[in-house]
Protein backbone atom coordinates (compact mmCIF):
# COMPACT_ATOMS: atom_id res chain seq x y z
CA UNK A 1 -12.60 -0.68 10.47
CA UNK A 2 -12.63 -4.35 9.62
CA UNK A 3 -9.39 -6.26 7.76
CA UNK A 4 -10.11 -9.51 7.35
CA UNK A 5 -8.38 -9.88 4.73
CA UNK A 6 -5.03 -9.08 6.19
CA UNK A 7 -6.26 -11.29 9.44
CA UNK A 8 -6.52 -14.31 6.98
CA UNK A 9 -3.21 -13.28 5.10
CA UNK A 10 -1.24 -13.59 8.53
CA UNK A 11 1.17 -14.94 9.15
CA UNK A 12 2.31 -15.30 5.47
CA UNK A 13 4.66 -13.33 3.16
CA UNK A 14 1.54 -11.83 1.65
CA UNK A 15 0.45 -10.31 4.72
CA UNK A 16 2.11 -7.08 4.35
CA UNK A 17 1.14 -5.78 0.64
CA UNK A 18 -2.94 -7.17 2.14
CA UNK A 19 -2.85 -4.73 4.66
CA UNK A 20 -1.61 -1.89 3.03
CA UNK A 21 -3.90 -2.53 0.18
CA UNK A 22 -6.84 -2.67 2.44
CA UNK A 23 -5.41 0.34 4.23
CA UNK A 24 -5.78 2.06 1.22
CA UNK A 25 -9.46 0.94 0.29
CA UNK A 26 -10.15 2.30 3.79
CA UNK A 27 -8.26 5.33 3.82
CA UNK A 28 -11.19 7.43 5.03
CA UNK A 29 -11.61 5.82 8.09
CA UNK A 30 -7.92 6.45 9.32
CA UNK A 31 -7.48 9.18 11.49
CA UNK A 32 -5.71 11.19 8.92
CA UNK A 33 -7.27 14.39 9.61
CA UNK A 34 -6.02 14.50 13.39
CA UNK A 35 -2.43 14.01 12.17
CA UNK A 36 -2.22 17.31 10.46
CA UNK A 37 1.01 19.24 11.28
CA UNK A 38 1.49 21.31 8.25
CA UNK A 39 -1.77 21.87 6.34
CA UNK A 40 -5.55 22.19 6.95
CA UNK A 41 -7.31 19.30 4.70
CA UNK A 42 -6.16 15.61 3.77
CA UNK A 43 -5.57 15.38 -0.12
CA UNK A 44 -7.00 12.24 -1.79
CA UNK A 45 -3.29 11.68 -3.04
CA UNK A 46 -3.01 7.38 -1.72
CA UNK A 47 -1.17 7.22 1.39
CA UNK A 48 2.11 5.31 1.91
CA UNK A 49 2.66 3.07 4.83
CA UNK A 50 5.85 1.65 6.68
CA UNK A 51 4.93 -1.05 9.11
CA UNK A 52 7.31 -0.75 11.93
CA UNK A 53 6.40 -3.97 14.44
CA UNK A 54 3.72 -6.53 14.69
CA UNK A 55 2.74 -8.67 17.37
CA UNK A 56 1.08 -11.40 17.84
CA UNK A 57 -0.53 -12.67 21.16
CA UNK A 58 -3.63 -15.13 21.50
CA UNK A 59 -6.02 -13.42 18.44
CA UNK A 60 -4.95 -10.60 18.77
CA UNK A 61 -2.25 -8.79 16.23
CA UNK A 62 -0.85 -5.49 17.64
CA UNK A 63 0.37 -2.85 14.53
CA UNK A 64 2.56 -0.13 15.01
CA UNK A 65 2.62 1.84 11.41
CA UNK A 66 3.86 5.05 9.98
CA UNK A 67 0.97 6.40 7.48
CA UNK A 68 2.66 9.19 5.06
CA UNK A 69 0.19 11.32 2.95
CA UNK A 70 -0.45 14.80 2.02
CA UNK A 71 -2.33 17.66 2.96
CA UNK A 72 -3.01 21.62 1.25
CA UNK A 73 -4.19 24.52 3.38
CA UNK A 74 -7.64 24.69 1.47
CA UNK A 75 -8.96 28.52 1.24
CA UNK A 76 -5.80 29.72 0.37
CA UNK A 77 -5.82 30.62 -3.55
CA UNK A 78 -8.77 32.53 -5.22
CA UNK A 79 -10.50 30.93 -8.05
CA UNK A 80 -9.05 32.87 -10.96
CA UNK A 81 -5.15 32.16 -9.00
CA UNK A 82 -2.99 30.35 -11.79
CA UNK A 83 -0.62 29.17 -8.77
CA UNK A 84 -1.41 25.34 -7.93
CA UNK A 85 -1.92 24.43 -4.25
CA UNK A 86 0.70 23.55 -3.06
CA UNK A 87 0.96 19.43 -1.46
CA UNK A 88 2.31 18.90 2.24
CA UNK A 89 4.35 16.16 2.88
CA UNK A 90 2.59 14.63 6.57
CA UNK A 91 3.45 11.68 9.02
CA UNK A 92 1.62 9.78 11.54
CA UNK A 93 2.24 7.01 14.11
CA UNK A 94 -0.74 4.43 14.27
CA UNK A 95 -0.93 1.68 16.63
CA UNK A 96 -3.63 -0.76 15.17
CA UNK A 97 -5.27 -3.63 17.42
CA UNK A 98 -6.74 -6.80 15.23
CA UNK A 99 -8.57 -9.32 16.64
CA UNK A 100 -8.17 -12.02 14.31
CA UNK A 101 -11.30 -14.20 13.95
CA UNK A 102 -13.05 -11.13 12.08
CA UNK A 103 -10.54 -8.65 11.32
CA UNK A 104 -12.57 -6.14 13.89
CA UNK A 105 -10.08 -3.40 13.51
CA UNK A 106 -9.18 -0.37 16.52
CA UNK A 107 -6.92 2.33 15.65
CA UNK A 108 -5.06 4.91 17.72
CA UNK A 109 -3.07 7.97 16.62
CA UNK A 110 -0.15 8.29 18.68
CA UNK A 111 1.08 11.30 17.90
């Protein structure tokens, strides 16, 4: 994952709303999927994001983040069933390493 642009928004008041709107754009790439608790597939409703702590040593920015999004158990309604599936509210700790200079991005589920 790369987020430059949040890299070049740091350390300004901006810096927030950049990452979580580049969070967003990159959604697939987050390890959404793993965090399941509740259902069986990731919905494409937009995930919401609490940043908890940041960090900052040498070029390197150190995220801690709670992701919330939803999830279904797919298979579970026949294709003639008037009940809608139902949405499951989900929750994940993510501790995301930046390295500045490019926005090179490692993530890490830590639930």
């Amino acid at each position: 994952m790369q987020l430059g642009r949040a890299c070049a928004a740091w350390p300004s008041a901006r810096f927030q709303a950049v990452l979580f709107e580049e969070l967003k754009q990159q959604r697939d790439l987050l390890p959404l999927q793993a965090a399941l608790r509740h259902g069986s597939h990731v919905t494409d409703t937009s995930p919401r994001f609490v940043l908890l702590s940041c960090h900052e040593q040498n070029d390197v920015l150190s995220l801690r983040l709670e992701v919330f999004f939803t999830s279904t158990i797919a298979g579970s309604c026949c294709a003639d069933d008037p009940s809608p599936a139902d949405e499951l509210t989900e929750q994940a700790s993510l501790r995301l390493t930046l390295d500045k200079p490019g926005g090179a991005t490692r993530i890490r589920l830590l639930d």
